[in-house]
C-alpha atoms as a PDB file:
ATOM      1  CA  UNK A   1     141.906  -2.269   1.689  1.00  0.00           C
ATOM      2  CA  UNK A   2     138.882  -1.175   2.807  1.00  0.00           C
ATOM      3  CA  UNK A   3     135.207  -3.120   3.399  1.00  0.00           C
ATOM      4  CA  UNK A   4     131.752  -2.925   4.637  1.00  0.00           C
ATOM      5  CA  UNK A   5     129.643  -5.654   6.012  1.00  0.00           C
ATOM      6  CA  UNK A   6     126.161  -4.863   7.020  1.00  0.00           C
ATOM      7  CA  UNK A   7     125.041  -7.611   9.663  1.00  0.00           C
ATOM      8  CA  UNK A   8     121.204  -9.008   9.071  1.00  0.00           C
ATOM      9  CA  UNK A   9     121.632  -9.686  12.970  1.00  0.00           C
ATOM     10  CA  UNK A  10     123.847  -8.770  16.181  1.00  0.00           C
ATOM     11  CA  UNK A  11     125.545 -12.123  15.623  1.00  0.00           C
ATOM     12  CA  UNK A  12     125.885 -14.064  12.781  1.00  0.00           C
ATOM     13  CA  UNK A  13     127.949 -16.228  10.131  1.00  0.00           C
ATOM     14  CA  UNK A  14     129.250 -14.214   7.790  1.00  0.00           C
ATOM     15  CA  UNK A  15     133.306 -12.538   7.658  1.00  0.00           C
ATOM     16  CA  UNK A  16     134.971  -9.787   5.790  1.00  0.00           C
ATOM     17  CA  UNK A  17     138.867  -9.795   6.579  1.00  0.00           C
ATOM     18  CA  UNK A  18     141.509  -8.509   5.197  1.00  0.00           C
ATOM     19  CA  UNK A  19     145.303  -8.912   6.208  1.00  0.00           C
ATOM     20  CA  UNK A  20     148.905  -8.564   5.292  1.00  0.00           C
ATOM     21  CA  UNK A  21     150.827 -11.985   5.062  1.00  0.00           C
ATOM     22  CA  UNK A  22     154.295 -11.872   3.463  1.00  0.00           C
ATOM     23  CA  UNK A  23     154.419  -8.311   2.446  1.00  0.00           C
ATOM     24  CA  UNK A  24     151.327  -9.013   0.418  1.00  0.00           C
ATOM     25  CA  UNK A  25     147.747  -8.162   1.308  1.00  0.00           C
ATOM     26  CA  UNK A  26     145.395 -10.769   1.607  1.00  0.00           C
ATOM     27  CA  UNK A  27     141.820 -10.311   1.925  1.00  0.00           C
ATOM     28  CA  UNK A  28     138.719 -13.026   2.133  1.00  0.00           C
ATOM     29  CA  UNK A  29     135.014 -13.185   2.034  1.00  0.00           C
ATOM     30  CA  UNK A  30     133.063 -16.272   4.142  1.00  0.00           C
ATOM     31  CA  UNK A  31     129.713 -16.998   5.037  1.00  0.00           C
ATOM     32  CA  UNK A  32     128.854 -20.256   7.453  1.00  0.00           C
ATOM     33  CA  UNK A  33     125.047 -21.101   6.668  1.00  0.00           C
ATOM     34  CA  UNK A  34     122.442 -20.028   9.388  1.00  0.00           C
ATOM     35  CA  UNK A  35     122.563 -17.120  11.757  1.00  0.00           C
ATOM     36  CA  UNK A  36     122.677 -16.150  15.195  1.00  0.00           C
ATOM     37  CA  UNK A  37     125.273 -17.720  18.043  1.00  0.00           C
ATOM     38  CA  UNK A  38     126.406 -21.199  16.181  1.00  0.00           C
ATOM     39  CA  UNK A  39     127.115 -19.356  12.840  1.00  0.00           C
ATOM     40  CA  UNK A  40     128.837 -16.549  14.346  1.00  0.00           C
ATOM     41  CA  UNK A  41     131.282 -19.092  16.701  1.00  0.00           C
ATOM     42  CA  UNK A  42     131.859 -20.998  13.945  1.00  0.00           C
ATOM     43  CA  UNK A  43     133.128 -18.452  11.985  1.00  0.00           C
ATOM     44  CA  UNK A  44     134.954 -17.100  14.986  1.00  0.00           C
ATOM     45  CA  UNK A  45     137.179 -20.493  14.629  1.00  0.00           C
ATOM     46  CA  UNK A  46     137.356 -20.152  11.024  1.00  0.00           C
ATOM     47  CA  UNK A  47     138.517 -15.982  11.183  1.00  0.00           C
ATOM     48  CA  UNK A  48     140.884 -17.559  14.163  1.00  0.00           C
ATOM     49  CA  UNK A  49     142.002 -20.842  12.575  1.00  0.00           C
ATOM     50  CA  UNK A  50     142.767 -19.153   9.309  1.00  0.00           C
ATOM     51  CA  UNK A  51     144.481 -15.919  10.377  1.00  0.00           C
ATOM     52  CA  UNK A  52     147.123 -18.892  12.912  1.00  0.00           C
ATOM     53  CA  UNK A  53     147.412 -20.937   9.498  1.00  0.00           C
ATOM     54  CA  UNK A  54     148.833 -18.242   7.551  1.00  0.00           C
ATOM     55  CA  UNK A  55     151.495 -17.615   9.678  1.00  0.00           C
ATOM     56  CA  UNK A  56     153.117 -20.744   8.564  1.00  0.00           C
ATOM     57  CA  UNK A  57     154.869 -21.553   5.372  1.00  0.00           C
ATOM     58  CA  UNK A  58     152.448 -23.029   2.300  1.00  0.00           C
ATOM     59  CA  UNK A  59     150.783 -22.091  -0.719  1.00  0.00           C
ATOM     60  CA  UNK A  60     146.986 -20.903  -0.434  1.00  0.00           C
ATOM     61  CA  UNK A  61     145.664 -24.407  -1.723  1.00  0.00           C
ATOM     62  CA  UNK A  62     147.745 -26.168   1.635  1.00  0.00           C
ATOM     63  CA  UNK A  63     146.133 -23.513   3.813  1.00  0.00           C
ATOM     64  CA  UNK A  64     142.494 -24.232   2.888  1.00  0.00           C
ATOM     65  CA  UNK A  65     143.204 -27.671   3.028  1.00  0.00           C
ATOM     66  CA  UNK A  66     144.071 -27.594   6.518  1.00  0.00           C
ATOM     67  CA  UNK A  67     141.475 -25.509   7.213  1.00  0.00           C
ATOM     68  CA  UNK A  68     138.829 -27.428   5.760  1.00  0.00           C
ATOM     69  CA  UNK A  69     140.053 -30.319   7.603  1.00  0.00           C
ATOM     70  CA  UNK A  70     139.907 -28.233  11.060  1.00  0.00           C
ATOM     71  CA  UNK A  71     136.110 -27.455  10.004  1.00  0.00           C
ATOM     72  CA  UNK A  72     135.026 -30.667   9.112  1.00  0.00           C
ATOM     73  CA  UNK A  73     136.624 -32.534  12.165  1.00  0.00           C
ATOM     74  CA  UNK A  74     134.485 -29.442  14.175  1.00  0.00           C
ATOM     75  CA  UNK A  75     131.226 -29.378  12.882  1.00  0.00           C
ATOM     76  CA  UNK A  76     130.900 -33.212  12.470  1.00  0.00           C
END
């Protein structure tokens, strides 16, 4: 795989990834709303939280569940 994300600022919310989970290549696109420090940590949890999540057993729909449930519980 290969990518390119050009950043509107040094820090900010938005995450190109890409991965290989199960001999299979997964790759995502995210953006948190905003810019600056507070996007850009949250999406370091998300990258971080997501990345953890896949190493565990479950279909794609159980992953985002749980991760939507890590980043709601966070950013109440």
């Amino acid at each position: 795989m290969h990518g390119r994300s050009i950043p509107a600022a040094d820090v900010g919310g938005d995450l190109v990834d890409a991965l290989v989970v199960g001999g299979q290549a997964l790759g995502f696109v995210a953006d948190v709303s905003g810019h600056g420090v507070p996007a850009g940590a949250l999406m370091g949890v998300l990258k971080a939280s997501l990345r953890t999540r896949l190493r565990a057993p479950g279909d794609l729909s159980a992953v985002l569940g749980d991760i939507n449930d890590v980043l709601v519980e966070l950013t109440r």
